[in-house]
Protein backbone atom coordinates (compact mmCIF):
# COMPACT_ATOMS: atom_id res chain seq x y z
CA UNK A 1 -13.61 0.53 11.64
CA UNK A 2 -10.22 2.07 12.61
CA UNK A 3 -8.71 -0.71 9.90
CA UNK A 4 -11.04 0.43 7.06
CA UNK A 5 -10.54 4.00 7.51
CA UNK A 6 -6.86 3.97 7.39
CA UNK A 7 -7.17 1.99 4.02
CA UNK A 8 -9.06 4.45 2.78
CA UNK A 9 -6.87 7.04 3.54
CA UNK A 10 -4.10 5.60 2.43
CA UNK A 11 -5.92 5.25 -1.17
CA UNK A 12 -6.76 8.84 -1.07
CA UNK A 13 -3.45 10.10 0.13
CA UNK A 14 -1.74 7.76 -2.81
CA UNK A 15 -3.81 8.76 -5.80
CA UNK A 16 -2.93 12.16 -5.09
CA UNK A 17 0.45 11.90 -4.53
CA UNK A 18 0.89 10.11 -7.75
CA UNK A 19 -0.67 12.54 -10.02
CA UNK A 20 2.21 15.04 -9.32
CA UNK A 21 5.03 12.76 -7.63
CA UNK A 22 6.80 9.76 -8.64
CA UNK A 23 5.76 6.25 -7.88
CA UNK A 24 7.11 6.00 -4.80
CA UNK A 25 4.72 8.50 -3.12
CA UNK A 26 2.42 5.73 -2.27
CA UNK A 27 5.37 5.20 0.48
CA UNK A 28 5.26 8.23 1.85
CA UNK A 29 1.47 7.75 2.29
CA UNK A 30 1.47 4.61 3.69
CA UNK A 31 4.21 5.89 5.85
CA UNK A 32 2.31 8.62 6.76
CA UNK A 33 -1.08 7.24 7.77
CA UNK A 34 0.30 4.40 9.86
CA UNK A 35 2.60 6.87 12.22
CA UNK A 36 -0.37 8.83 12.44
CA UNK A 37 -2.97 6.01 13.33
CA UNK A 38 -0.71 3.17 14.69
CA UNK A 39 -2.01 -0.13 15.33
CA UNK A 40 -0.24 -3.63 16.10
CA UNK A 41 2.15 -5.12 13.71
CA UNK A 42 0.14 -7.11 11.32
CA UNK A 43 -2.44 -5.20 11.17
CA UNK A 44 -0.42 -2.26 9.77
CA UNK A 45 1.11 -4.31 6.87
CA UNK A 46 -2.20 -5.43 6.22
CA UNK A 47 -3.41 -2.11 5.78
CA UNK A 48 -0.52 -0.69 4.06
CA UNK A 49 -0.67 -3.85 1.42
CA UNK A 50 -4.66 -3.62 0.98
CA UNK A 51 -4.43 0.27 0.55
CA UNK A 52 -1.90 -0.13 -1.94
CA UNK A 53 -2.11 -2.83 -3.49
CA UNK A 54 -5.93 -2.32 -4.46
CA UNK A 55 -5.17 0.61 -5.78
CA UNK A 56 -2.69 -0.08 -7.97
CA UNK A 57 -4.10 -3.13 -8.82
CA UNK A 58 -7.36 -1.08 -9.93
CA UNK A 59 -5.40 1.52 -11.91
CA UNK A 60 -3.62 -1.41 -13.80
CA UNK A 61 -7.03 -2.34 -14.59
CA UNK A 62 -8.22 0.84 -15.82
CA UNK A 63 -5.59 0.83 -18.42
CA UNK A 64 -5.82 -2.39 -19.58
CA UNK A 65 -9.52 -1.74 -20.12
CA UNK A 66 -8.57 1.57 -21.77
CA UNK A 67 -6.36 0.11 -23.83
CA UNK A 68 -8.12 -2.48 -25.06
CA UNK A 69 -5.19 -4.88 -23.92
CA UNK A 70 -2.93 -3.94 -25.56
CA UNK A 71 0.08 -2.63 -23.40
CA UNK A 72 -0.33 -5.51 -20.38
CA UNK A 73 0.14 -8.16 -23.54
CA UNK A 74 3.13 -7.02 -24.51
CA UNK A 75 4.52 -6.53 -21.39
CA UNK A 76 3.07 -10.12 -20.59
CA UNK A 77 4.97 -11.04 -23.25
CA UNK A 78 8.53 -9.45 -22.62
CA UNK A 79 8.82 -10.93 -19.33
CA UNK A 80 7.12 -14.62 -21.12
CA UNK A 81 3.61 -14.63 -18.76
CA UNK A 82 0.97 -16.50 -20.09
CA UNK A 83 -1.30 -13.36 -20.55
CA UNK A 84 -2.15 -10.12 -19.55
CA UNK A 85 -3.75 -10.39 -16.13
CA UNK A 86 -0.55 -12.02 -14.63
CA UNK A 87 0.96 -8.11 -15.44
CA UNK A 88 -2.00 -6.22 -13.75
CA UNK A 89 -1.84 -8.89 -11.06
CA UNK A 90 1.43 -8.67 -10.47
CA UNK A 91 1.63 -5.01 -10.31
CA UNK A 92 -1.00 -4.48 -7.43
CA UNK A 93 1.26 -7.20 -5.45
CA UNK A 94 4.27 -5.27 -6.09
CA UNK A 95 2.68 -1.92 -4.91
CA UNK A 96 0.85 -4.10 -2.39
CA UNK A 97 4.25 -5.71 -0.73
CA UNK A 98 5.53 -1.58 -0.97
CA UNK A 99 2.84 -0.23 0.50
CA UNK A 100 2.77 -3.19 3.44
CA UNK A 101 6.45 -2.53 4.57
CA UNK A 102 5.87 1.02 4.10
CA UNK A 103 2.65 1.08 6.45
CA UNK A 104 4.79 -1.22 9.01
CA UNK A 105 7.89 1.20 9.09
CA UNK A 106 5.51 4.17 9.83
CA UNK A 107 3.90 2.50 12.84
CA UNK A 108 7.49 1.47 14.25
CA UNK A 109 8.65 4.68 13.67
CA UNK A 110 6.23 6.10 15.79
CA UNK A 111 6.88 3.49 18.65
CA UNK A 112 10.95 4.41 18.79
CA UNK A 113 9.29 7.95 20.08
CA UNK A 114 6.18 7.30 21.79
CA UNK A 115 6.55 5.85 25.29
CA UNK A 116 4.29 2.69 26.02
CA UNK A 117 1.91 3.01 28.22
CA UNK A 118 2.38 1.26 32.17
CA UNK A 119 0.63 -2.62 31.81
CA UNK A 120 -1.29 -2.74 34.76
CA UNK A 121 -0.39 -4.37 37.94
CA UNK A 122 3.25 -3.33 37.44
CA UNK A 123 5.05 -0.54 39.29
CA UNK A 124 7.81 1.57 38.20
């Protein structure tokens, strides 16, 4: 439930910031969420990719389908794809792979200044 949530919020958090910051926001957010609500390793990235990554690759989408095409072919084409969906695809996996390493760095930061908590059985 925890994992869900935090990809949610990092959605909502990265819309807004990109309707009045650059594309990079979506790392702050990421960044933001995970320090906030750590979990373990994996998990982070995962949410930090998902989060991302779904949301750019829906906004790709969006345009695509609002531009009947048009843009994601020739872009397709400048970089020699096959077609169009490579470009949207490849775009969520780019924000995806930010967003990831983003989400991981947050939780890690928070570890360097959070103290771990005793395992039991051990004494200090």
């Amino acid at each position: 439930m925890k994992f869900l949530f935090k990809i949610i919020l990092i959605i909502a958090f990265s819309y807004l910031l990109e309707l009045y910051l650059p594309w990079w926001s979506v790392i702050i957010a990421a960044f933001l969420v995970n320090m906030w609500l750590p979990s373990k390793g994996f998990i982070d990235f995962l949410s930090g990719f998902l989060g991302v990554g779904l949301l750019w690759l829906t906004y790709a989408w969006l345009i695509d389908a609002d531009t009947s095409s048009i843009l994601s072919e020739r872009i397709a084409d400048l970089f020699s794809l096959p077609n169009g969906s490579f470009m949207i695809a490849s775009s969520g996996l780019v924000g995806g792979v930010a967003g990831g390493f983003a989400a991981l760095s947050g939780s890690q930061f928070r570890r360097i200044f959070m103290k771990d908590a005793p395992k039991p059985g051990y004494y200090s």
